[in-house]
N, C-alpha and C. Protein backbone atom coordinates (compact mmCIF):
# COMPACT_ATOMS: atom_id res chain seq x y z
N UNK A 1 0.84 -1.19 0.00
CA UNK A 1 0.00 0.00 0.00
C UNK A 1 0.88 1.24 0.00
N UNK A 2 0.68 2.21 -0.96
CA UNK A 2 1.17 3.69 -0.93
C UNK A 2 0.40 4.54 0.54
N UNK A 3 0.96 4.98 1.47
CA UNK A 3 0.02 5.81 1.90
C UNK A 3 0.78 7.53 2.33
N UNK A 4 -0.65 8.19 1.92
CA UNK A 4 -0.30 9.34 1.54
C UNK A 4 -0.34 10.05 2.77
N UNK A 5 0.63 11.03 2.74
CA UNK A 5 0.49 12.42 3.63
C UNK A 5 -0.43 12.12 4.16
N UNK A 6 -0.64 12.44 5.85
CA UNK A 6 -1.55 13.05 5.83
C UNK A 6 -2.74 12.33 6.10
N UNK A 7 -2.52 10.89 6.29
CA UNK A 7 -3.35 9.60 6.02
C UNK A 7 -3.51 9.46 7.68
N UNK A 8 -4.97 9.72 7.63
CA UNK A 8 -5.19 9.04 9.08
C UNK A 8 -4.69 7.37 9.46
N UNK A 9 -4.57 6.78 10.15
CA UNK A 9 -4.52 5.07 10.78
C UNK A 9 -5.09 5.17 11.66
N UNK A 10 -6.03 4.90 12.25
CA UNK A 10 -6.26 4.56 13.40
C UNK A 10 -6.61 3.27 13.95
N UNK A 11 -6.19 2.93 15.36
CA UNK A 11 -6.36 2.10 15.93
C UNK A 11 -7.02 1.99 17.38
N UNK A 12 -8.42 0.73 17.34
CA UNK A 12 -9.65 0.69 18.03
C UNK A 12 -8.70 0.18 19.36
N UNK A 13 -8.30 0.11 20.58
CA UNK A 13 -8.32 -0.62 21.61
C UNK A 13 -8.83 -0.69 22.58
N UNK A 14 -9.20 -1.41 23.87
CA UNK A 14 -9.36 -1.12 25.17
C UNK A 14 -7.79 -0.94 25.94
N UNK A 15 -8.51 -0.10 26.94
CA UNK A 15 -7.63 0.19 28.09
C UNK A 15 -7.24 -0.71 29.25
N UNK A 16 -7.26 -2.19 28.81
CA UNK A 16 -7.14 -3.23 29.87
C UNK A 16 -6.18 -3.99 29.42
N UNK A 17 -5.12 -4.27 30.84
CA UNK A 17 -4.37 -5.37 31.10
C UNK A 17 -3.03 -4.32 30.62
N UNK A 18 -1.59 -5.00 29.86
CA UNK A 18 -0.60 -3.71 29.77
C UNK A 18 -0.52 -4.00 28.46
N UNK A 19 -1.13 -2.36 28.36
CA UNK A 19 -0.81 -1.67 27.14
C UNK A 19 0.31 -1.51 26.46
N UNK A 20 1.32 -1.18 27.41
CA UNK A 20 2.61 -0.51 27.16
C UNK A 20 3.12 -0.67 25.45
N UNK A 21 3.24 -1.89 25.69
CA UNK A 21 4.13 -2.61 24.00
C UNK A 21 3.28 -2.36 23.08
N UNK A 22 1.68 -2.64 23.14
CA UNK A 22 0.87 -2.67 22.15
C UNK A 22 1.43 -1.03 21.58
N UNK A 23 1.18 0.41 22.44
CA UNK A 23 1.20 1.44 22.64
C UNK A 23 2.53 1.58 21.56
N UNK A 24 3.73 1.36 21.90
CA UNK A 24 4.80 1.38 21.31
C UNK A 24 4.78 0.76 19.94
N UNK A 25 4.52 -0.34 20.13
CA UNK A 25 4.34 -1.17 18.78
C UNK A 25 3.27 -0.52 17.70
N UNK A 26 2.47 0.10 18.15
CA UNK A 26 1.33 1.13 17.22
C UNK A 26 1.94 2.34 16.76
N UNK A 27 2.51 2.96 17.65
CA UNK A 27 3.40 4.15 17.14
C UNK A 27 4.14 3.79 16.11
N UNK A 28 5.23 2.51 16.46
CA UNK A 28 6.40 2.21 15.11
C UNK A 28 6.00 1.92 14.55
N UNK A 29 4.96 1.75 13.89
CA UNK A 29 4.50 1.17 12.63
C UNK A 29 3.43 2.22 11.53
N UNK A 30 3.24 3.81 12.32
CA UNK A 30 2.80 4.28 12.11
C UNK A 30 1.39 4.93 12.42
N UNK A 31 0.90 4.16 13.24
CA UNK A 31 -0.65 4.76 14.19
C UNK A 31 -0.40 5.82 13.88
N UNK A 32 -1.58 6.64 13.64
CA UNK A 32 -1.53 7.94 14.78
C UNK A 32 -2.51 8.84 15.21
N UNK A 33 -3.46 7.59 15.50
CA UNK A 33 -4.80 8.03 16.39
C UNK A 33 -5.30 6.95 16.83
N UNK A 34 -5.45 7.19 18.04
CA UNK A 34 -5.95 5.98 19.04
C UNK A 34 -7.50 5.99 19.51
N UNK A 35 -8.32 5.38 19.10
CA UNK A 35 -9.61 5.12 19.46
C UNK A 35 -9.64 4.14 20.74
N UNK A 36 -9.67 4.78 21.93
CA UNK A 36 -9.83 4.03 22.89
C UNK A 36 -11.39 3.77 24.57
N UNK A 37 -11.42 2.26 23.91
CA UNK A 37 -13.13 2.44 24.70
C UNK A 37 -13.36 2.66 26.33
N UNK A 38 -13.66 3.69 26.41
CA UNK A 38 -13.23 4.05 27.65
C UNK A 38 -15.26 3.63 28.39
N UNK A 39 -15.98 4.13 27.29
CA UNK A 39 -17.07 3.81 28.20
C UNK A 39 -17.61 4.38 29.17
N UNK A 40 -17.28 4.44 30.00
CA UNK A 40 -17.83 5.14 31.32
C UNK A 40 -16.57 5.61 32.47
N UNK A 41 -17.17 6.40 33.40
CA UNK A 41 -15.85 6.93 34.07
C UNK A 41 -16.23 6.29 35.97
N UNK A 42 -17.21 5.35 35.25
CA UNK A 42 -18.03 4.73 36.71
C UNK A 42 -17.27 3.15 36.69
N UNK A 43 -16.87 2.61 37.43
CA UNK A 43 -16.54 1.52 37.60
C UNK A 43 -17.67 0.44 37.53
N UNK A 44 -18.70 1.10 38.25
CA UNK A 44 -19.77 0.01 38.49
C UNK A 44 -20.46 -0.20 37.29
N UNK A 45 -20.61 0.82 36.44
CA UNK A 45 -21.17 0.89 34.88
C UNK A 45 -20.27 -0.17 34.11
N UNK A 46 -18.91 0.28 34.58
CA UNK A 46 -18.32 -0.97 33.64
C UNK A 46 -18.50 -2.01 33.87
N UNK A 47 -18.50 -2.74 35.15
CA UNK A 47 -18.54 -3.85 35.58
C UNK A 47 -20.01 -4.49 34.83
N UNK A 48 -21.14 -3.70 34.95
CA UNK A 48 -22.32 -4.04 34.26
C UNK A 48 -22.12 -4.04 32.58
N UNK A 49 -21.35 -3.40 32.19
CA UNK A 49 -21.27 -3.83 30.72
C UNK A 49 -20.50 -4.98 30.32
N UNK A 50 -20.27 -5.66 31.40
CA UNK A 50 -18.47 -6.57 31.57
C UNK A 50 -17.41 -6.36 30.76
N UNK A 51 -17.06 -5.04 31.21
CA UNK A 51 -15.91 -4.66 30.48
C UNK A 51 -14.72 -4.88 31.28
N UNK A 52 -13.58 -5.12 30.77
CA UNK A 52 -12.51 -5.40 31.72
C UNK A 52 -11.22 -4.91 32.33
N UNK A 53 -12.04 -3.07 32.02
CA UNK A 53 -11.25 -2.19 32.72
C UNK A 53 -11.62 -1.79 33.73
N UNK A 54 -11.02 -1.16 34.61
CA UNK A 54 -11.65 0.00 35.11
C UNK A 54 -11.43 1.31 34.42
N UNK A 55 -12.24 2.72 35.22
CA UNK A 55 -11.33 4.05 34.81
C UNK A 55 -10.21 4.66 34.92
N UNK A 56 -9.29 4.28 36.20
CA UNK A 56 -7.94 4.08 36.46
C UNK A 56 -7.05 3.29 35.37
N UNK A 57 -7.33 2.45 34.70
CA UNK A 57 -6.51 1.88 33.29
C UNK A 57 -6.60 2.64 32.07
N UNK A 58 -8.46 3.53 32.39
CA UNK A 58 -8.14 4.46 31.13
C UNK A 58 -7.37 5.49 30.88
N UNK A 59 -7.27 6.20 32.33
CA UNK A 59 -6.56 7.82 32.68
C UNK A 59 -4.88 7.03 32.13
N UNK A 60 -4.84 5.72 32.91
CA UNK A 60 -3.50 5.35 32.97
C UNK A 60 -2.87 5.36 30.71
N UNK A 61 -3.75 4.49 30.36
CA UNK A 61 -4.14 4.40 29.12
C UNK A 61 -3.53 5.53 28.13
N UNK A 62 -4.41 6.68 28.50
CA UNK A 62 -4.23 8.40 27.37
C UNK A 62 -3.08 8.31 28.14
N UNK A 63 -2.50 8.64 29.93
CA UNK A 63 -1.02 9.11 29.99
C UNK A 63 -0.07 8.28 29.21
N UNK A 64 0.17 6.95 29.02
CA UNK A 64 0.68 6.25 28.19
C UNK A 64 0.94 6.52 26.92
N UNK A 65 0.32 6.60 26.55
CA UNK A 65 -0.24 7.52 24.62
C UNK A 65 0.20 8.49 24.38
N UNK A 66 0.19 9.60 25.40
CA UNK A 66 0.45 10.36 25.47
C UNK A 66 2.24 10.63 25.32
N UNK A 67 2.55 9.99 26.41
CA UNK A 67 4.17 9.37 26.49
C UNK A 67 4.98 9.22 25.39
N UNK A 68 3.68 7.97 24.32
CA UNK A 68 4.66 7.70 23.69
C UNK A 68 4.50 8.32 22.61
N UNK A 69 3.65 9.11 22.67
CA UNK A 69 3.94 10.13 21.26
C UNK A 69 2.81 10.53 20.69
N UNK A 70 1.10 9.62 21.13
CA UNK A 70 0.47 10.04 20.50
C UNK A 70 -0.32 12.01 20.93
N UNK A 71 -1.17 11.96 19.68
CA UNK A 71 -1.58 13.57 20.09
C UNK A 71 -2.72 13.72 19.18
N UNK A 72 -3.38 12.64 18.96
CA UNK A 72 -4.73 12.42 18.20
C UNK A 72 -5.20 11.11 19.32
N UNK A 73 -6.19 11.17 20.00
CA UNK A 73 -6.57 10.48 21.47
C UNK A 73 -8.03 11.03 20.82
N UNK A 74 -9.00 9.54 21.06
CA UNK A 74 -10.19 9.37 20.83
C UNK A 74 -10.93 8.56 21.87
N UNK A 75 -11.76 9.52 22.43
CA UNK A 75 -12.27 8.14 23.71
C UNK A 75 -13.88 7.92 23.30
N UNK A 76 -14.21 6.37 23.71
CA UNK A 76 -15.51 5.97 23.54
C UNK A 76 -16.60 5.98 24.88
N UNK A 77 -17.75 6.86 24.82
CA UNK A 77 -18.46 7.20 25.63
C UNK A 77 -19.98 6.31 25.28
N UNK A 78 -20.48 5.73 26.54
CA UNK A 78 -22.04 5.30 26.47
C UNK A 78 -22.68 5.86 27.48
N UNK A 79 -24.01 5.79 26.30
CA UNK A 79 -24.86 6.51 27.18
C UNK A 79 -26.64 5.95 27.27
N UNK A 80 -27.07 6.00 28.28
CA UNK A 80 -28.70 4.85 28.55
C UNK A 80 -27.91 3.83 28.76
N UNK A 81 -26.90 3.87 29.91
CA UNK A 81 -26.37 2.66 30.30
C UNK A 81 -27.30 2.01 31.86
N UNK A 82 -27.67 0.82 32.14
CA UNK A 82 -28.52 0.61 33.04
C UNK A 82 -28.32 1.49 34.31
N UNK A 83 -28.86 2.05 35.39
CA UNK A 83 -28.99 1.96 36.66
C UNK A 83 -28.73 4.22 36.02
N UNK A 84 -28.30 4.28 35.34
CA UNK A 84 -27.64 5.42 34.40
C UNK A 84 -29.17 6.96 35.04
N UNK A 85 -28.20 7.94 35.25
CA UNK A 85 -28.83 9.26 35.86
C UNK A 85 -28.05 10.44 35.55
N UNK A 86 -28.93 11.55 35.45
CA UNK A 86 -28.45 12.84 34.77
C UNK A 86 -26.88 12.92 35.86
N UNK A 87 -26.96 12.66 36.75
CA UNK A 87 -25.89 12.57 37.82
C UNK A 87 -24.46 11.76 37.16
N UNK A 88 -24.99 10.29 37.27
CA UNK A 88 -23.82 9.58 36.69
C UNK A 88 -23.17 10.01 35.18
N UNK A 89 -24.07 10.42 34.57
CA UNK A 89 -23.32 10.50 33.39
C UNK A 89 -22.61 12.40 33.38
N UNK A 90 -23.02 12.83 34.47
CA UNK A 90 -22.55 14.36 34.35
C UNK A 90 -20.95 13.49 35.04
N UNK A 91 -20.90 12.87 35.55
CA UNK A 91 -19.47 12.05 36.65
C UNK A 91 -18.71 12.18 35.28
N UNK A 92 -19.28 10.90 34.39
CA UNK A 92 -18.44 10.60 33.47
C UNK A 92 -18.13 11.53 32.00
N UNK A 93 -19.23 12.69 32.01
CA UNK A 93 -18.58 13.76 31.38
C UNK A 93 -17.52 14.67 31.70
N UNK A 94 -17.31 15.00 33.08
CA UNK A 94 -16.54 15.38 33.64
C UNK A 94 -15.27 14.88 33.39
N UNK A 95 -15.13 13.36 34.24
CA UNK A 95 -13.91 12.61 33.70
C UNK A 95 -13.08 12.88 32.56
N UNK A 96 -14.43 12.48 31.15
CA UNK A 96 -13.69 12.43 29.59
C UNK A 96 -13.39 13.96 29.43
N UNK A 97 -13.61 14.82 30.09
CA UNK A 97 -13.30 15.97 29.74
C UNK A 97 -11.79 16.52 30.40
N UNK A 98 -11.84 15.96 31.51
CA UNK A 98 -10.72 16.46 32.31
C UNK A 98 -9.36 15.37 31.04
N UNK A 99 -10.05 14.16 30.95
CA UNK A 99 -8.32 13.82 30.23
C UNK A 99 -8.13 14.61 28.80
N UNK A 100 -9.20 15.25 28.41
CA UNK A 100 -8.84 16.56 27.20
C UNK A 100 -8.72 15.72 25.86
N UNK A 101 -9.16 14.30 26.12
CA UNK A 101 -8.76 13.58 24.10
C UNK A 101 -9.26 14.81 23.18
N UNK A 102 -8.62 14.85 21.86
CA UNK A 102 -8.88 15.27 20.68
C UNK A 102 -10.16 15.42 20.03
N UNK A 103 -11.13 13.83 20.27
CA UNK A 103 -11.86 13.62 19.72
C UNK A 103 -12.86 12.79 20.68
N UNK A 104 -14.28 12.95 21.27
CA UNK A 104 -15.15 12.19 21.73
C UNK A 104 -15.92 11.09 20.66
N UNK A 105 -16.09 10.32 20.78
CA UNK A 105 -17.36 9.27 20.24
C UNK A 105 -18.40 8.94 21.34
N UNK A 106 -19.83 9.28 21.41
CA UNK A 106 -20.24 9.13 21.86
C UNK A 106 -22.01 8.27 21.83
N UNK A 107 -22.06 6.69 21.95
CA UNK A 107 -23.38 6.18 21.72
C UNK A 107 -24.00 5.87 22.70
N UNK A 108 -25.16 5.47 22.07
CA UNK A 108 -26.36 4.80 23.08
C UNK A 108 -26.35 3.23 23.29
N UNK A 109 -26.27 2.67 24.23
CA UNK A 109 -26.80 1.78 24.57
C UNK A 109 -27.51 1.10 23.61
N UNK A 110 -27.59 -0.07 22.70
CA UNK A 110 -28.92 -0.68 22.14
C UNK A 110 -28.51 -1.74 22.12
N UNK A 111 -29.39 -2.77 22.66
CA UNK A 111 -29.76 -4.05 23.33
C UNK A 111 -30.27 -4.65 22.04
N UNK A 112 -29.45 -5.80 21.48
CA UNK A 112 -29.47 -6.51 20.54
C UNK A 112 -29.78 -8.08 20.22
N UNK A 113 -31.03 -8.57 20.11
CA UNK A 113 -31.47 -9.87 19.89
C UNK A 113 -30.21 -10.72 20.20
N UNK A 114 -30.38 -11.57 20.95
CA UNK A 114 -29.52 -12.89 20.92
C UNK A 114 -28.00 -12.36 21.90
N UNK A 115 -28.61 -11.46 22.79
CA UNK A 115 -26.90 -10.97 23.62
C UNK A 115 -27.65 -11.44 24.73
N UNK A 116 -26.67 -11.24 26.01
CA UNK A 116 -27.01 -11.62 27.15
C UNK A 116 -27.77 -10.51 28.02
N UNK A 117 -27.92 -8.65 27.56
CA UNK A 117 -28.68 -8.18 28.08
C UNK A 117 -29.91 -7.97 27.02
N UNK A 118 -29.68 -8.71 26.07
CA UNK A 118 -31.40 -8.87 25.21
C UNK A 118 -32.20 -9.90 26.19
N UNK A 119 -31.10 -11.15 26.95
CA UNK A 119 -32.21 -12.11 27.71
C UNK A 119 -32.41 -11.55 28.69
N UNK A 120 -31.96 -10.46 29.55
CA UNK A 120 -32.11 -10.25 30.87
C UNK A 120 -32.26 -8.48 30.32
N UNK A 121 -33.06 -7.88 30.04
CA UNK A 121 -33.21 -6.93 29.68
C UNK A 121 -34.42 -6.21 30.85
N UNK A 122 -35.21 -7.14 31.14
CA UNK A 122 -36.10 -6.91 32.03
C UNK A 122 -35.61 -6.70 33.72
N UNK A 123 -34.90 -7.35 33.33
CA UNK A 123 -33.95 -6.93 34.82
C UNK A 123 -33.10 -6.12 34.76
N UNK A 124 -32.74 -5.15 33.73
CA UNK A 124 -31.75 -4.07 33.94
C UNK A 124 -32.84 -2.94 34.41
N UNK A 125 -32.13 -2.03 35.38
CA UNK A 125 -33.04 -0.79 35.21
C UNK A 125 -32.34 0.16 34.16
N UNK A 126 -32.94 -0.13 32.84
CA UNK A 126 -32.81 1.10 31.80
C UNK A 126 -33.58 2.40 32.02
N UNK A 127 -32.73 3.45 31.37
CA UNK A 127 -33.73 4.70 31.27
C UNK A 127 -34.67 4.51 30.31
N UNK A 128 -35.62 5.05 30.42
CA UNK A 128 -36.89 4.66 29.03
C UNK A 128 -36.43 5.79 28.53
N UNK A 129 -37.15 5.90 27.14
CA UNK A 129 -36.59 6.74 25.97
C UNK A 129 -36.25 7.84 26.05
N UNK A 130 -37.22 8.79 27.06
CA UNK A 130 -37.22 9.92 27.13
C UNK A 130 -36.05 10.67 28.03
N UNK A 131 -35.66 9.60 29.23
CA UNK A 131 -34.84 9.54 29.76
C UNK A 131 -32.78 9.30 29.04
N UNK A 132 -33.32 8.85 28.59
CA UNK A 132 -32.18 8.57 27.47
C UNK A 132 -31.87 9.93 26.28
N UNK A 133 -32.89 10.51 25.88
CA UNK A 133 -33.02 11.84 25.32
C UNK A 133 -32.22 12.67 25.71
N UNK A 134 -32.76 12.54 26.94
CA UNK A 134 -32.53 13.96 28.08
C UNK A 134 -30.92 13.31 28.14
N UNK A 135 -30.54 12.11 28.45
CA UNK A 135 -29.26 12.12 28.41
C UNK A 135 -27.95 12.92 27.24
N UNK A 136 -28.60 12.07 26.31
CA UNK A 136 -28.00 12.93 25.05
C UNK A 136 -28.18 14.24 24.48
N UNK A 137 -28.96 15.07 25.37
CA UNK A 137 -28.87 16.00 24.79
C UNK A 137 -27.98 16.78 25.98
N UNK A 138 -27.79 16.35 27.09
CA UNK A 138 -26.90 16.82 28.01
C UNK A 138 -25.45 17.03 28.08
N UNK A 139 -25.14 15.44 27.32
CA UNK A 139 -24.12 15.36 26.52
C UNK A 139 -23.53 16.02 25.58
N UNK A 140 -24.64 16.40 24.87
CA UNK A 140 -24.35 17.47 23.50
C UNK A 140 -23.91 18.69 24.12
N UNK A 141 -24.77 18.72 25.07
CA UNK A 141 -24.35 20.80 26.03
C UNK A 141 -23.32 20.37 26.38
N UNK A 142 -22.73 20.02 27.57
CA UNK A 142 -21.21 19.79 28.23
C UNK A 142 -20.60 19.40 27.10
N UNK A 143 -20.30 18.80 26.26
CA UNK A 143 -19.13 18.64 25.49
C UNK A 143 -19.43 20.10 24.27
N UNK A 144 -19.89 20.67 23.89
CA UNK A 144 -19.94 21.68 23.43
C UNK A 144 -19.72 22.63 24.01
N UNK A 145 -20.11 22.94 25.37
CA UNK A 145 -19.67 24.02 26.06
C UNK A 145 -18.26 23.74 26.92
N UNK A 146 -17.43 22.72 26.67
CA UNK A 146 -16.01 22.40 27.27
C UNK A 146 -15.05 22.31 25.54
N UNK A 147 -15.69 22.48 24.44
CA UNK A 147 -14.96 23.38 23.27
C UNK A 147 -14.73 21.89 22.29
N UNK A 148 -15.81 21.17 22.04
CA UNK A 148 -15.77 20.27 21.37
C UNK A 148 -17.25 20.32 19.97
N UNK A 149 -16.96 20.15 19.44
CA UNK A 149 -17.59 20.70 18.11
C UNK A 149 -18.62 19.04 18.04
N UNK A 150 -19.40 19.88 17.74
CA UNK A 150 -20.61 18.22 17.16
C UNK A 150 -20.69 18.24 15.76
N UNK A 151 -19.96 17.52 15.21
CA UNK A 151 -19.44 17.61 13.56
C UNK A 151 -20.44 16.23 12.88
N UNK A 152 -21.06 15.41 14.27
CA UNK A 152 -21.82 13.73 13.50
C UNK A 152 -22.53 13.73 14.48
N UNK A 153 -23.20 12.65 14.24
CA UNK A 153 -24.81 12.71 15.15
C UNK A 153 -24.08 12.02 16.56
N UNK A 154 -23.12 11.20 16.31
CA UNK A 154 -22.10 10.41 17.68
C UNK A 154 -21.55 11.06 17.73
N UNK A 155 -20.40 12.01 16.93
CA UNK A 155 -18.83 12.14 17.02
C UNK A 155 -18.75 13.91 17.40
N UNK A 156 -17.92 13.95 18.26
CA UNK A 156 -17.89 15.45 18.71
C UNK A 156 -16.00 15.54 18.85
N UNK A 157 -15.39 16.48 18.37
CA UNK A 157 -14.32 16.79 18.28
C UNK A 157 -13.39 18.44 18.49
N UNK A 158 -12.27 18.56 18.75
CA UNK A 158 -11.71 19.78 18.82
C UNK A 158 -11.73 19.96 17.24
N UNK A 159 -11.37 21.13 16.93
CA UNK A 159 -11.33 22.01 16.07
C UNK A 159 -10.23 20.92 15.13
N UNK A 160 -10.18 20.85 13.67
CA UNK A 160 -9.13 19.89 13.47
C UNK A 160 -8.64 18.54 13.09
N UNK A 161 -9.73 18.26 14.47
CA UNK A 161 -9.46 16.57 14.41
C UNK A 161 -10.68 15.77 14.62
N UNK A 162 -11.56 16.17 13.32
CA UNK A 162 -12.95 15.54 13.07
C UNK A 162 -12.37 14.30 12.81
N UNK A 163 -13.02 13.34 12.96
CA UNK A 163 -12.34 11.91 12.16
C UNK A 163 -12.96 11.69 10.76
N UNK A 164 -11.22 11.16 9.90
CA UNK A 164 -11.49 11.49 8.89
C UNK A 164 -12.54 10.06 8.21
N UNK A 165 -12.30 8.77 9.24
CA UNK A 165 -12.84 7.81 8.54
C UNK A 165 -14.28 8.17 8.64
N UNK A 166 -14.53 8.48 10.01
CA UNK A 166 -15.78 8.63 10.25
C UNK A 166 -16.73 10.10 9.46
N UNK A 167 -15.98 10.72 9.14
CA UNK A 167 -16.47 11.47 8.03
C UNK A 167 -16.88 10.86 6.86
N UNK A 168 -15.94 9.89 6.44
CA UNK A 168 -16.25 9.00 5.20
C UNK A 168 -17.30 8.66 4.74
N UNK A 169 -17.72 7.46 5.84
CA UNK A 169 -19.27 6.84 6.09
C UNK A 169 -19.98 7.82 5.77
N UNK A 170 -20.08 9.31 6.45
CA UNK A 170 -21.19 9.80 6.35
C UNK A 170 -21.11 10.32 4.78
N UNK A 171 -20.08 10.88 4.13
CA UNK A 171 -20.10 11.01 2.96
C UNK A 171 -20.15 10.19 1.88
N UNK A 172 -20.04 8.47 2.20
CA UNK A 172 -20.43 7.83 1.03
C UNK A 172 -19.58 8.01 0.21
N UNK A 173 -17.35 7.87 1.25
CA UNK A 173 -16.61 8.18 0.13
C UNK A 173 -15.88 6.59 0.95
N UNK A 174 -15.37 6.27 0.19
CA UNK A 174 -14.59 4.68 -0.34
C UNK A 174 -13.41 4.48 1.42
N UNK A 175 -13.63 3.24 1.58
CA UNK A 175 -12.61 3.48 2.76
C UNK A 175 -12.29 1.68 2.98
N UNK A 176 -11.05 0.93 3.52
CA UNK A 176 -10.60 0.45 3.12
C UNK A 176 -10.47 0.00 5.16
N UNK A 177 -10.81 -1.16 5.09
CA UNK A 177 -10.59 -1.71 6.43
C UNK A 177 -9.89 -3.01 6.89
N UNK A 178 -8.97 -3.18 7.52
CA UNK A 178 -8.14 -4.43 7.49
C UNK A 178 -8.81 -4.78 9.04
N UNK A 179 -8.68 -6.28 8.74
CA UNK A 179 -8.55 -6.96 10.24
C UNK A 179 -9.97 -7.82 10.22
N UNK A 180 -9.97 -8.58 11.49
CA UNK A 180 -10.91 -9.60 11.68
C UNK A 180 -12.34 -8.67 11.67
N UNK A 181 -13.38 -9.14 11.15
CA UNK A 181 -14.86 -8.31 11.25
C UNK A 181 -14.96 -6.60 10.36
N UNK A 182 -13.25 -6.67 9.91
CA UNK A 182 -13.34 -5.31 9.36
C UNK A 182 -14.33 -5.19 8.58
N UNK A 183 -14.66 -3.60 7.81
CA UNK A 183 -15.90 -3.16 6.91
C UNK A 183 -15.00 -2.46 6.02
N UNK A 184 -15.31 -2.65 4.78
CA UNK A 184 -14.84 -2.10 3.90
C UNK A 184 -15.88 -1.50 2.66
N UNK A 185 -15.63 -0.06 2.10
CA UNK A 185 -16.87 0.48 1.13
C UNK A 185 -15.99 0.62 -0.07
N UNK A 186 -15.52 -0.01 -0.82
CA UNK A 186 -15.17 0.18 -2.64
C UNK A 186 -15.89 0.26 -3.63
């Protein structure tokens, strides 16, 4: 592959277990934007999504990145996560804001036929819709008013560093994806 100037790479990870080498090993090869799922800034949220960080691996995570060179930092935010309140998620706006990434991604929650909170769905306490609204649109204020631009209906970014793949999709321009489950549009 030729790749040009100027060429985004990015790479999806979690913030669990040691990063370090992966971190290094992404840089030498050219990364140079890190999409990392940070999720929530609540421990107990994670634990309910069974994710297998905590938020202490994520902070730890961007300082790492940071270290080794990166300066395009993308964190992944959910939101209508069970037990979830204008409270908790103001926690975890706070958080993603204080580590300052480049670029937010931010979705909803949706509970998908044949997962393990599609069978036990009745036992989560979800926000109902409206509740979930009110989340995202809260979201939209604090990250807009802490200087992050809403450039996609998910994706909110500094000035700069819109993402370029994720611009793509929405433009219906050609993009090229390697790896297991990748998506590719030619």
């Amino acid at each position: 592959f030729t790749v040009l100037n100027g060429c985004e790479i990015t790479v999806e990870m979690n913030p669990s277990g040691d990063v370090s080498q992966f971190l290094q090993s992404a840089k030498s090869v050219g990364v140079n934007r890190l999409s990392i799922g940070m999720q929530s800034a609540l421990d107990s949220e994670l634990e309910v999504l069974g994710r297998t960080h905590s938020f202490l691996q994520t902070k730890e995570t961007v300082l790492m990145a940071r270290e080794v060179g990166f300066s395009n930092l993308s964190l992944d935010l959910m939101l209508g996560l069970p037990n979830s309140t204008p409270e908790t998620l103001e926690k975890s706006l706070n958080a993603i804001t204080e580590l300052n990434p480049q670029h937010i991604s931010a979705y909803i929650l949706k509970i998908e036929p044949n997962t393990v909170f599609y069978k036990t769905q009745k036992e989560l306490n979800l926000p109902d819709d409206d509740q979930t609204a009110n989340q995202y649109l809260q979201m939209c204020e604090h990250l807009e008013n802490s200087g992050y631009s809403h450039y996609e209906i998910s994706n909110f970014s500094k000035v700069g560093f819109e993402s370029k793949h994720n611009l793509k999709y929405w433009n219906c321009d050609e993009y090229l994806g390697i790896g297991p489950s990748a998506h590719s549009f030619l």
